[in-house]
PDB file of N, CA and C in Angstrom:
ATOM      1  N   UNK A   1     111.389 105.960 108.552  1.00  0.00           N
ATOM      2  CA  UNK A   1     111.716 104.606 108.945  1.00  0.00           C
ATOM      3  C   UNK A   1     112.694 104.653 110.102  1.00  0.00           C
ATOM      4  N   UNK A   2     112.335 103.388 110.964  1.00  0.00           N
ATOM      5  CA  UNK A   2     113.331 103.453 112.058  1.00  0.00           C
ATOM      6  C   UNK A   2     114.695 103.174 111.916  1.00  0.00           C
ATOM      7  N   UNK A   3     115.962 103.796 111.858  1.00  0.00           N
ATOM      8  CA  UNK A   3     117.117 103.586 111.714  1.00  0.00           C
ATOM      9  C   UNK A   3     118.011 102.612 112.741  1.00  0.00           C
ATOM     10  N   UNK A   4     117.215 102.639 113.918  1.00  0.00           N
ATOM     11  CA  UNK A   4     118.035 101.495 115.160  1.00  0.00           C
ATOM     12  C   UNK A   4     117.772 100.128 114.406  1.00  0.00           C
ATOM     13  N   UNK A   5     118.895  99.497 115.310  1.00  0.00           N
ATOM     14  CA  UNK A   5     118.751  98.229 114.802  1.00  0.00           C
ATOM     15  C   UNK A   5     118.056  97.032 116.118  1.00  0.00           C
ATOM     16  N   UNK A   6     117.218  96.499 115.940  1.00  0.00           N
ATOM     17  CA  UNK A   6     116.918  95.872 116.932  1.00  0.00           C
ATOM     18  C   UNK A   6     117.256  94.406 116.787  1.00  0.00           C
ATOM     19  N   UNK A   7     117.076  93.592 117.907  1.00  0.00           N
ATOM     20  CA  UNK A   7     117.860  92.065 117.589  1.00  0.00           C
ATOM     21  C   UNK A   7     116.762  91.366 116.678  1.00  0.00           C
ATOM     22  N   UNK A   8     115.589  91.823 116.210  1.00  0.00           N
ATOM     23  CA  UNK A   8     114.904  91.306 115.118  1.00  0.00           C
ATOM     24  C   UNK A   8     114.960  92.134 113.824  1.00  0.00           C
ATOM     25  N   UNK A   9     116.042  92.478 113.908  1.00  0.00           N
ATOM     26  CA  UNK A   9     115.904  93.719 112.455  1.00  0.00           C
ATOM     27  C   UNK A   9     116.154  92.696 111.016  1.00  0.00           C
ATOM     28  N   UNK A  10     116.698  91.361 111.360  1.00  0.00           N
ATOM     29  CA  UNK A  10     116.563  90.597 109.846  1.00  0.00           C
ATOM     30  C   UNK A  10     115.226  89.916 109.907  1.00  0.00           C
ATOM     31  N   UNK A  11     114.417  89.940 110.891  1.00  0.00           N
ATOM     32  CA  UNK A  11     113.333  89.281 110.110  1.00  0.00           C
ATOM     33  C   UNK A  11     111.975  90.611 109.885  1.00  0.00           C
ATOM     34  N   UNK A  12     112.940  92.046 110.549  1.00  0.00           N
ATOM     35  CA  UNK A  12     112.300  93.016 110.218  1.00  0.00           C
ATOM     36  C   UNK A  12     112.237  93.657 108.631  1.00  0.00           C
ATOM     37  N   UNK A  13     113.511  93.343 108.328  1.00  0.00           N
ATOM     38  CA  UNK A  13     113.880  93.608 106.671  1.00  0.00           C
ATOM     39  C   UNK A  13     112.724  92.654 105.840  1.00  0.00           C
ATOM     40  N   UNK A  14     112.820  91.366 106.184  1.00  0.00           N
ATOM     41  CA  UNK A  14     112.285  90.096 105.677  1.00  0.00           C
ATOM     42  C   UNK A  14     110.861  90.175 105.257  1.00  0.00           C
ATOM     43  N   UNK A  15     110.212  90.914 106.523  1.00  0.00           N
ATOM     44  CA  UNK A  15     108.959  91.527 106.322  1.00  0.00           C
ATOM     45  C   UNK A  15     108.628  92.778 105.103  1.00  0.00           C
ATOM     46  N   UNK A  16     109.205  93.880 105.437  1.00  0.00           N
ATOM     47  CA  UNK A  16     109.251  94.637 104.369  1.00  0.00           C
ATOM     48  C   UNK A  16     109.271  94.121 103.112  1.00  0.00           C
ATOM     49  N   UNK A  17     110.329  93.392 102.726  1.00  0.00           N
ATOM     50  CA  UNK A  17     111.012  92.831 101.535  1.00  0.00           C
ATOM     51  C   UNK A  17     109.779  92.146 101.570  1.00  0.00           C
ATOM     52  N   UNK A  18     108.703  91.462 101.898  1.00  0.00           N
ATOM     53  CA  UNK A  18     107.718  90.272 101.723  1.00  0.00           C
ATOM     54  C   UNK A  18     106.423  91.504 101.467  1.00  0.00           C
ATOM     55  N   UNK A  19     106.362  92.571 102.072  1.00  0.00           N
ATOM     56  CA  UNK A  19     105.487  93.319 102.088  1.00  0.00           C
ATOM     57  C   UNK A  19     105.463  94.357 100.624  1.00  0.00           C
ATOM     58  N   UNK A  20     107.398  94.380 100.365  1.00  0.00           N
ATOM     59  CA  UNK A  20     107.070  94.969  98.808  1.00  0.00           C
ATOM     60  C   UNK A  20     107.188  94.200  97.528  1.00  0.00           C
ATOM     61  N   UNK A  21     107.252  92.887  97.448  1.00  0.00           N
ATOM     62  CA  UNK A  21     106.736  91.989  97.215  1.00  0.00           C
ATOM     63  C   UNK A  21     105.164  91.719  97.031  1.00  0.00           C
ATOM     64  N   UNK A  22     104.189  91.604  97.831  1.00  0.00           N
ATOM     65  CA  UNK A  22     103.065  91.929  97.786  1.00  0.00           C
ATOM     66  C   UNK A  22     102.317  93.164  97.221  1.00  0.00           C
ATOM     67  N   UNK A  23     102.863  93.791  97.476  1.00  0.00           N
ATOM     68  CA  UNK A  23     102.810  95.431  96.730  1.00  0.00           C
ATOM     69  C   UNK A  23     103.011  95.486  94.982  1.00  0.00           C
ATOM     70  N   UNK A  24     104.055  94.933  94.911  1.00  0.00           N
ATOM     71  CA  UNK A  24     104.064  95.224  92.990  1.00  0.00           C
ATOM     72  C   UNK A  24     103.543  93.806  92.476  1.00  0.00           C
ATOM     73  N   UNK A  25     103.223  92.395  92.995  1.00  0.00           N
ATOM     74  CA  UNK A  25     102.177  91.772  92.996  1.00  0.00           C
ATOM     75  C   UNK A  25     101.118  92.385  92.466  1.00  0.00           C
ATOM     76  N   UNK A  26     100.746  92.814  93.706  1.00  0.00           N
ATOM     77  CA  UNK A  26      98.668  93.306  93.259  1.00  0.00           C
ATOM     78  C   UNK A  26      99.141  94.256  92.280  1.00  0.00           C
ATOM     79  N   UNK A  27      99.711  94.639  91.930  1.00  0.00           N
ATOM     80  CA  UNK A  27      99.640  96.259  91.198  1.00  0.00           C
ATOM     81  C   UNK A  27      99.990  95.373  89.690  1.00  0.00           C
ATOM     82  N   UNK A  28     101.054  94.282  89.781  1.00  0.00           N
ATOM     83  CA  UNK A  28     101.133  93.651  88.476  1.00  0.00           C
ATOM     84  C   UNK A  28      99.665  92.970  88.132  1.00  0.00           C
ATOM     85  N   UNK A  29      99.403  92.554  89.110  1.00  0.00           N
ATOM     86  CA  UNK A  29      98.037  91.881  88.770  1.00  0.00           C
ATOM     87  C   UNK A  29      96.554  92.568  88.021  1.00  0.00           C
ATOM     88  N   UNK A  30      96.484  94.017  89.015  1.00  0.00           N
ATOM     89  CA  UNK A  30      95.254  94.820  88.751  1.00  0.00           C
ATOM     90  C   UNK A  30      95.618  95.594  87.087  1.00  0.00           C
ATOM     91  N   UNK A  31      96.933  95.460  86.723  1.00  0.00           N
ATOM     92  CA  UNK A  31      97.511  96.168  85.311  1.00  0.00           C
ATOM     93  C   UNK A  31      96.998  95.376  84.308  1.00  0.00           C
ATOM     94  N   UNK A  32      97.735  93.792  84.316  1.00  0.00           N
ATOM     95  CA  UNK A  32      97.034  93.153  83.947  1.00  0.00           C
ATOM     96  C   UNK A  32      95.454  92.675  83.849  1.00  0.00           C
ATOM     97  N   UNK A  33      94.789  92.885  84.687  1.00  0.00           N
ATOM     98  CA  UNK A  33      93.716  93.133  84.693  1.00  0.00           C
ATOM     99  C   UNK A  33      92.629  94.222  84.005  1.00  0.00           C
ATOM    100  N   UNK A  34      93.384  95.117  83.574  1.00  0.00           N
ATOM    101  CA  UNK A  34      92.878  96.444  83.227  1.00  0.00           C
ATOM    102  C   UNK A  34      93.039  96.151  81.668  1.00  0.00           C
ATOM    103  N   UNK A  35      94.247  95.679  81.091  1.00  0.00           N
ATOM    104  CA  UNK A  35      94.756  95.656  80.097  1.00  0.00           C
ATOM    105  C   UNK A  35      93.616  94.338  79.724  1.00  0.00           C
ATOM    106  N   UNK A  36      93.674  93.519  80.016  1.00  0.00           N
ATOM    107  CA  UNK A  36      93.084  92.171  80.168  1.00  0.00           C
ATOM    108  C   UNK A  36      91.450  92.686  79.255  1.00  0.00           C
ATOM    109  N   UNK A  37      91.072  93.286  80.188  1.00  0.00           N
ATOM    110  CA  UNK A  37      89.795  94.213  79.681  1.00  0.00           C
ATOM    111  C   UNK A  37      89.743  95.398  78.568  1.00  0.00           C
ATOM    112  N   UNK A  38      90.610  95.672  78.545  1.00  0.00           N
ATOM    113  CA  UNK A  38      90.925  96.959  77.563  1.00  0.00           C
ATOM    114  C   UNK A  38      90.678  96.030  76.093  1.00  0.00           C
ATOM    115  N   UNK A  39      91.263  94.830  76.014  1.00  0.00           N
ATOM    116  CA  UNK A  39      91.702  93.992  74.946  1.00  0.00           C
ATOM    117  C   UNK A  39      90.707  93.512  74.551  1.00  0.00           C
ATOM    118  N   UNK A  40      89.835  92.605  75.783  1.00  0.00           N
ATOM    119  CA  UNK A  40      88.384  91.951  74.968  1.00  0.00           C
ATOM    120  C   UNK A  40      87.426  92.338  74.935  1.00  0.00           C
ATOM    121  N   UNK A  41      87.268  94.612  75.060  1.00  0.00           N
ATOM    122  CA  UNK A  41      86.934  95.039  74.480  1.00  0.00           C
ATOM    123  C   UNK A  41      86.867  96.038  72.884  1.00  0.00           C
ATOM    124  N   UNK A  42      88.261  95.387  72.677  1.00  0.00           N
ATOM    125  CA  UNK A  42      88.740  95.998  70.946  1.00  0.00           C
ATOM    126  C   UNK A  42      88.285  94.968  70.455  1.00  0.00           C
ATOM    127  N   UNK A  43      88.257  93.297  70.793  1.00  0.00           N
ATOM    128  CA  UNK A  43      87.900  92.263  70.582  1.00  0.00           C
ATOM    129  C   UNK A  43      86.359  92.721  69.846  1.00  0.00           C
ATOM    130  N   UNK A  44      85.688  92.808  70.946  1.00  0.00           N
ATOM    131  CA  UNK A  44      84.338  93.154  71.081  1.00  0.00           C
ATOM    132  C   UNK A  44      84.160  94.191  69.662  1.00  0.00           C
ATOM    133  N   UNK A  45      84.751  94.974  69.677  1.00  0.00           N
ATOM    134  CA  UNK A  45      84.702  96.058  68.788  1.00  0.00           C
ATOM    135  C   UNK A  45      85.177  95.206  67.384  1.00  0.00           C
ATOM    136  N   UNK A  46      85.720  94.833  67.372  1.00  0.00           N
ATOM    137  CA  UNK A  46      86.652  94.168  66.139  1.00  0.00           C
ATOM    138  C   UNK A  46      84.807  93.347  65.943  1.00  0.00           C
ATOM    139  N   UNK A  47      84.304  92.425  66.330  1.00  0.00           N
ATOM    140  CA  UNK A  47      83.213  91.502  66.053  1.00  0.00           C
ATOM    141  C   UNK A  47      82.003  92.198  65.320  1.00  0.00           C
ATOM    142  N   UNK A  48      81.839  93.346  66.164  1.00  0.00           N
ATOM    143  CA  UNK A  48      81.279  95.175  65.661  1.00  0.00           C
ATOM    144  C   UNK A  48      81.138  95.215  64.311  1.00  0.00           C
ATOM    145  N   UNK A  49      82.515  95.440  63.892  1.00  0.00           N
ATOM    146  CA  UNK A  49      83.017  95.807  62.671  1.00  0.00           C
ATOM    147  C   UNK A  49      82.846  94.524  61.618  1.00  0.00           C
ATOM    148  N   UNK A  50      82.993  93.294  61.920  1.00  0.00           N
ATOM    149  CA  UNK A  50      82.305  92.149  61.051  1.00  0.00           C
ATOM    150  C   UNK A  50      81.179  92.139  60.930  1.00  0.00           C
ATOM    151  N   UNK A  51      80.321  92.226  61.498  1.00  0.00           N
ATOM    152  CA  UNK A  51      79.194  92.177  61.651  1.00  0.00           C
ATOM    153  C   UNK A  51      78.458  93.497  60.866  1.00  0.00           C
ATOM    154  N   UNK A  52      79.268  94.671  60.655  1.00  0.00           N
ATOM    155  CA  UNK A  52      78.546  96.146  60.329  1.00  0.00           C
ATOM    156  C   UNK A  52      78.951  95.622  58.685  1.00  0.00           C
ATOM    157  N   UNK A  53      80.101  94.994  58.010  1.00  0.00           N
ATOM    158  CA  UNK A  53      80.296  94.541  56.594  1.00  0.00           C
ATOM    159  C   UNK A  53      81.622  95.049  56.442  1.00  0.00           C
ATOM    160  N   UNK A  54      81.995  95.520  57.668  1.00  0.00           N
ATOM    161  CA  UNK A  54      83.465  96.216  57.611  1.00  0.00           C
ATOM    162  C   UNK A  54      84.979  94.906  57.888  1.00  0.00           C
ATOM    163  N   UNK A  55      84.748  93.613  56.852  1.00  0.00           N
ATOM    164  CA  UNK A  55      85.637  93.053  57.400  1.00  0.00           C
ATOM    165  C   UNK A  55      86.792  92.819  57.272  1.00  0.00           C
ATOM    166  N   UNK A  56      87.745  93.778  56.578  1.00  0.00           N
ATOM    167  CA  UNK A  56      88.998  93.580  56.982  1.00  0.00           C
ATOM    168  C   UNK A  56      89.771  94.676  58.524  1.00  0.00           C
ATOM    169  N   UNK A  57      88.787  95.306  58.628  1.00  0.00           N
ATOM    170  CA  UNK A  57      88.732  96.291  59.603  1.00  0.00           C
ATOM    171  C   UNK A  57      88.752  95.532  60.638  1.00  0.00           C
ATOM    172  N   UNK A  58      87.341  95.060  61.078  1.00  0.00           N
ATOM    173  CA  UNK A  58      87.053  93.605  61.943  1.00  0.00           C
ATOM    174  C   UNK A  58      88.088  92.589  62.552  1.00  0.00           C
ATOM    175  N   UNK A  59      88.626  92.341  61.037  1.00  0.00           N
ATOM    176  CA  UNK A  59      89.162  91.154  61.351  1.00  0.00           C
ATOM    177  C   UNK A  59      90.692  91.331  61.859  1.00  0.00           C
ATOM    178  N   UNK A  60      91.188  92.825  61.370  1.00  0.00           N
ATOM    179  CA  UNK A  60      92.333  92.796  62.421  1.00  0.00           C
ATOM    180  C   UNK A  60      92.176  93.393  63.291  1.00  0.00           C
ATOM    181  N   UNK A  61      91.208  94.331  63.772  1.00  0.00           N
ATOM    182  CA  UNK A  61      91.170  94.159  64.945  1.00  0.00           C
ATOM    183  C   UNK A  61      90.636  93.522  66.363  1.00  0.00           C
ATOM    184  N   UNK A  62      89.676  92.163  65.465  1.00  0.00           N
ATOM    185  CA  UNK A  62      89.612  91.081  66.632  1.00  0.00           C
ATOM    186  C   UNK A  62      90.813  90.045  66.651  1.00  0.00           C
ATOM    187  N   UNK A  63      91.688  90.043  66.042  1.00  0.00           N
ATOM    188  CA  UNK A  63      92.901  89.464  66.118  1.00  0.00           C
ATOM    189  C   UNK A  63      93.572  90.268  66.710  1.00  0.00           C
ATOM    190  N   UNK A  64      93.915  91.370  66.754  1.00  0.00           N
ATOM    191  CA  UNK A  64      94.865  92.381  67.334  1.00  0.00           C
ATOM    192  C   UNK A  64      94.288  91.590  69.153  1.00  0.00           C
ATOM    193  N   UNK A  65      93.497  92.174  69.149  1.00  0.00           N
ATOM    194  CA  UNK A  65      92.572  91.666  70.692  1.00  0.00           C
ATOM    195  C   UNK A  65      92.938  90.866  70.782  1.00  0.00           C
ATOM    196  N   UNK A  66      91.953  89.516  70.776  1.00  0.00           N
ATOM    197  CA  UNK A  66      92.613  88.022  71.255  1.00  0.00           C
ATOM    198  C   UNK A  66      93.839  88.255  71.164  1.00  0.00           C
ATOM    199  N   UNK A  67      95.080  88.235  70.675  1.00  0.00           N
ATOM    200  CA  UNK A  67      96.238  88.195  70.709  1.00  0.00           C
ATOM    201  C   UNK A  67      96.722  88.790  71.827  1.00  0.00           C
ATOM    202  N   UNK A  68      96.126  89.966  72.165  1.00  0.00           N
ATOM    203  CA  UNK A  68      96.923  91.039  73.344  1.00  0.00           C
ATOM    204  C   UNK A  68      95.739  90.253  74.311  1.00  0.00           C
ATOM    205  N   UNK A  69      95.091  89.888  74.426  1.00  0.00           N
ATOM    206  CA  UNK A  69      94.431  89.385  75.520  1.00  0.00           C
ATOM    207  C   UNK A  69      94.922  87.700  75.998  1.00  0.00           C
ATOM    208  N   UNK A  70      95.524  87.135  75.024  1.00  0.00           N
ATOM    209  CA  UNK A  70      96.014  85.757  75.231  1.00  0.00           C
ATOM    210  C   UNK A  70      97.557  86.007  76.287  1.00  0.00           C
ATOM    211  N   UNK A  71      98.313  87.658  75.243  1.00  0.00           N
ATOM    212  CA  UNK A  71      99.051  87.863  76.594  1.00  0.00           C
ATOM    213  C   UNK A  71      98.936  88.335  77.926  1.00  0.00           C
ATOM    214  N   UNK A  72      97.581  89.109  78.012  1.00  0.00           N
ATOM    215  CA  UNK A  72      97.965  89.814  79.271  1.00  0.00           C
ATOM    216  C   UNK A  72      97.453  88.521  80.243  1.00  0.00           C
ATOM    217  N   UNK A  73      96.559  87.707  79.471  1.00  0.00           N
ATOM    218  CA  UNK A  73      95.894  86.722  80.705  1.00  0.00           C
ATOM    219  C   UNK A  73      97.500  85.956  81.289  1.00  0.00           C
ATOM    220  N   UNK A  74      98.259  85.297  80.730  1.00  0.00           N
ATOM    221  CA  UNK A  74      99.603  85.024  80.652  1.00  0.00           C
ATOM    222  C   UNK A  74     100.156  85.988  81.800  1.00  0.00           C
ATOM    223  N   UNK A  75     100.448  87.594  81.545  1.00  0.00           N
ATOM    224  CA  UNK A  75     100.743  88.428  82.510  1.00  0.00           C
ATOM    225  C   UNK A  75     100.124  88.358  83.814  1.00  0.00           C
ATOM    226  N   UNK A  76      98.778  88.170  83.624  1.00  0.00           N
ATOM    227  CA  UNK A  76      97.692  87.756  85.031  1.00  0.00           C
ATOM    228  C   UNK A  76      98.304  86.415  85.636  1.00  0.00           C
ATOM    229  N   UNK A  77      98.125  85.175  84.579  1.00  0.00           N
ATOM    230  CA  UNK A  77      98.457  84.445  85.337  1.00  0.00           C
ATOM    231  C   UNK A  77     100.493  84.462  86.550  1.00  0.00           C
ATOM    232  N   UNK A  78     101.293  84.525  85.865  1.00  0.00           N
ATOM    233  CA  UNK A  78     102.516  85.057  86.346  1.00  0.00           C
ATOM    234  C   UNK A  78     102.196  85.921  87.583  1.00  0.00           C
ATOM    235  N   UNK A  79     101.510  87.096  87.699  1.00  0.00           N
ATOM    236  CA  UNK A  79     101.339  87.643  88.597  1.00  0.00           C
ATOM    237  C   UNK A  79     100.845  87.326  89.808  1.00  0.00           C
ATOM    238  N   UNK A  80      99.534  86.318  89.781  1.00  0.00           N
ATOM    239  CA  UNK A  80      98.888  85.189  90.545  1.00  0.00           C
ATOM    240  C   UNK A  80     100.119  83.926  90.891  1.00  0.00           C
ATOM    241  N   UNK A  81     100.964  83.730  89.855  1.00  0.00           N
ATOM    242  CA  UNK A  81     101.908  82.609  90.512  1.00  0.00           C
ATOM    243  C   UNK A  81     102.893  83.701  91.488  1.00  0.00           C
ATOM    244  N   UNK A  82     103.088  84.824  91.436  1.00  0.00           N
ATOM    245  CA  UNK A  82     104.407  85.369  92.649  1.00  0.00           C
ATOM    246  C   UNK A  82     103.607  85.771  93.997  1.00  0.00           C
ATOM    247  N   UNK A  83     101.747  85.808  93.946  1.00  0.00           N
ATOM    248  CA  UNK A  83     101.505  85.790  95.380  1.00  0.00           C
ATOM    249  C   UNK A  83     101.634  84.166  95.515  1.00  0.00           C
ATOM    250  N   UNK A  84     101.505  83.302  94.813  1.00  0.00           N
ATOM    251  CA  UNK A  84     101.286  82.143  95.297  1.00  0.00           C
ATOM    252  C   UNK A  84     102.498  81.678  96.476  1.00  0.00           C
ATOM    253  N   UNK A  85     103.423  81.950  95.872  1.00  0.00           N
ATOM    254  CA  UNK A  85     104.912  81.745  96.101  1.00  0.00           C
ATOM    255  C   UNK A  85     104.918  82.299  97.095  1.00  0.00           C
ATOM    256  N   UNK A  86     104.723  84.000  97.265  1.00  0.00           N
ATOM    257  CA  UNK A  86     104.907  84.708  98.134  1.00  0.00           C
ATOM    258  C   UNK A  86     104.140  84.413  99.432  1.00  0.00           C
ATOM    259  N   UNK A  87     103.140  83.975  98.872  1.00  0.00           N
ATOM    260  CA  UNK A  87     101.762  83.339 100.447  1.00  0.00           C
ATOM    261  C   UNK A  87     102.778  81.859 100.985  1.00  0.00           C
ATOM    262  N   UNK A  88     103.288  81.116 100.182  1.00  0.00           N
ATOM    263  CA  UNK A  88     103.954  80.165 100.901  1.00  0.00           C
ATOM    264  C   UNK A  88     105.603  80.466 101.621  1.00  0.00           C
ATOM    265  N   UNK A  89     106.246  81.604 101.601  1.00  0.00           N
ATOM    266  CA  UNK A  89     107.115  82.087 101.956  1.00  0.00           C
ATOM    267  C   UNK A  89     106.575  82.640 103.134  1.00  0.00           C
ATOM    268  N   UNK A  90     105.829  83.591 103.201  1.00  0.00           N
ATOM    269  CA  UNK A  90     105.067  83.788 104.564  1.00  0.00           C
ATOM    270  C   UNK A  90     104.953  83.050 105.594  1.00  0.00           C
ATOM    271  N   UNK A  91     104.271  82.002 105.152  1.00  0.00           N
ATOM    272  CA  UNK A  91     104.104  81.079 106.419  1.00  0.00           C
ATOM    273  C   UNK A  91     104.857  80.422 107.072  1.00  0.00           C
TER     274      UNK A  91
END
């Protein structure tokens, strides 16, 4: 990184700071996303297991799911509100 200081170096910081900002954004987002999926497929699996006659098996683990999937969508959404923010700080 460049160590001089130039007469735009605060809206040079500003950038960075907006750029790592954007950075743990997507990365909060795509986590959530992963997790998001991970979940309403134990879901999936949990429905499996009702369906095979296995239902107390089933049934907590399609509750376990929905539950962790009600949060991560929650985590998704949050993550989608700090680019929002962040796209109107930009401009």
């Amino acid at each position: 990184m460049n160590d001089n200081l130039t007469p735009n170096s605060d809206s040079t910081i500003e950038l960075i700071i907006a750029q790592e900002r954007l950075r743990q954004a997507r990365q909060s987002f795509n986590l959530a996303l992963m997790t998001t999926t991970t979940c309403i497929l134990i879901s999936f699996a949990g429905v499996g297991l009702v369906l095979l006659g296995k239902a107390n098996e089933g049934t907590i683990t399609a509750t376990g799911g929905l539950a962790s999937t009600g949060y991560c969508l929650k985590l998704s959404k949050d993550a989608n509100d700090r680019l929002d923010k962040l796209k109107g700080r930009v401009r």
